[in-house]
C-alpha atoms as a PDB file:
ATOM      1  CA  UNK A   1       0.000   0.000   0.000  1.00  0.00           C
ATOM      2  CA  UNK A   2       2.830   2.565   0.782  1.00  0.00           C
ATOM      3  CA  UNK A   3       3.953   1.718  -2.847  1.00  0.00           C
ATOM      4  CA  UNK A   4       1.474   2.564  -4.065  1.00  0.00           C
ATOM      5  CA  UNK A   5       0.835   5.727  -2.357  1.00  0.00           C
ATOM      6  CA  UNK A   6       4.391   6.538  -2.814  1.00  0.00           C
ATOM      7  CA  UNK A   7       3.662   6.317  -6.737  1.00  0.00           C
ATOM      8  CA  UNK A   8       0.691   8.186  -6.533  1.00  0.00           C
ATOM      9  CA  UNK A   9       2.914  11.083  -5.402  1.00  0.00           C
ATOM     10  CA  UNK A  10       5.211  10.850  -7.500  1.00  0.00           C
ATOM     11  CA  UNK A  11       2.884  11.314 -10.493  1.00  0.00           C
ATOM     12  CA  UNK A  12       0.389  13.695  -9.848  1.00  0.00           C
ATOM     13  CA  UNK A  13       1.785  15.581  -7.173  1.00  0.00           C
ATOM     14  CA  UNK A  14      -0.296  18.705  -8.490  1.00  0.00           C
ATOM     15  CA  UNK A  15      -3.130  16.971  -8.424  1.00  0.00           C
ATOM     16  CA  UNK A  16      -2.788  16.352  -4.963  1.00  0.00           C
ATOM     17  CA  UNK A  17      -2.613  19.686  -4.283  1.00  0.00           C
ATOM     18  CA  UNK A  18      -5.434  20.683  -6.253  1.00  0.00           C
ATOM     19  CA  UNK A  19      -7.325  17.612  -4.086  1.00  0.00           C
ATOM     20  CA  UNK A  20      -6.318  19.248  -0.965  1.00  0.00           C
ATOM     21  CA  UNK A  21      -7.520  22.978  -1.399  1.00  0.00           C
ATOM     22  CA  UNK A  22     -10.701  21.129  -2.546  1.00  0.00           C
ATOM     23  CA  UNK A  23     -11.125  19.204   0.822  1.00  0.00           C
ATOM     24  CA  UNK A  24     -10.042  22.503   2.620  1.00  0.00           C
ATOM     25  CA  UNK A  25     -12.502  24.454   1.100  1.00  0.00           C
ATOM     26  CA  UNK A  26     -14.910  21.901   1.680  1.00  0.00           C
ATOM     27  CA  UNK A  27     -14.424  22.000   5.588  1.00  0.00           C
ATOM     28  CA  UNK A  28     -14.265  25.661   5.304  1.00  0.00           C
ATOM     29  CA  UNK A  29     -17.819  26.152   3.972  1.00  0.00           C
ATOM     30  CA  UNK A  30     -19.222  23.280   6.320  1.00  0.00           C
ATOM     31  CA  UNK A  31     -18.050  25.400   9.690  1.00  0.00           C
ATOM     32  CA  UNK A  32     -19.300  28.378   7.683  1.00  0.00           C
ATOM     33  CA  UNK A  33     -22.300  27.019   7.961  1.00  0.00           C
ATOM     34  CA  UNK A  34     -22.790  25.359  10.459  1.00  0.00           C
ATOM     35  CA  UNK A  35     -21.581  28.943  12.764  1.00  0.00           C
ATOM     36  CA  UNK A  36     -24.734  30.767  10.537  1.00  0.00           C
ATOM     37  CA  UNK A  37     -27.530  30.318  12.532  1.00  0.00           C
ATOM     38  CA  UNK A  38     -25.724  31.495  15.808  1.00  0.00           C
ATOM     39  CA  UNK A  39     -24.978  34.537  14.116  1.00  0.00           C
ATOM     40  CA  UNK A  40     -28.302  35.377  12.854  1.00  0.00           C
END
C-alpha cells in the first residue's frame, strides 16, 4: 500500500494539491455554515 501511495505522489503531485484545497474548502464552507444560525 505505501507503494502505491508513494507512486501516486510521484505522479500527480499537483493533483494532490489541487485535491487538498478542494477538501479545505470543503471543511471551510461546512463550519461556515454550520456557525450561521448562531450569528443570525
Amino acid at each position: 500500500m505505501l507503494k502505491e501511495i508513494k507512486s501516486v505522489l510521484t505522479r500527480s503531485p499537483d493533483t494532490l494539491a489541487e485535491e487538498a484545497a478542494g477538501v479545505v474548502s470543503l471543511f471551510a464552507l461546512l463550519a461556515f455554515a454550520l456557525y450561521l444560525p448562531g450569528l443570525l
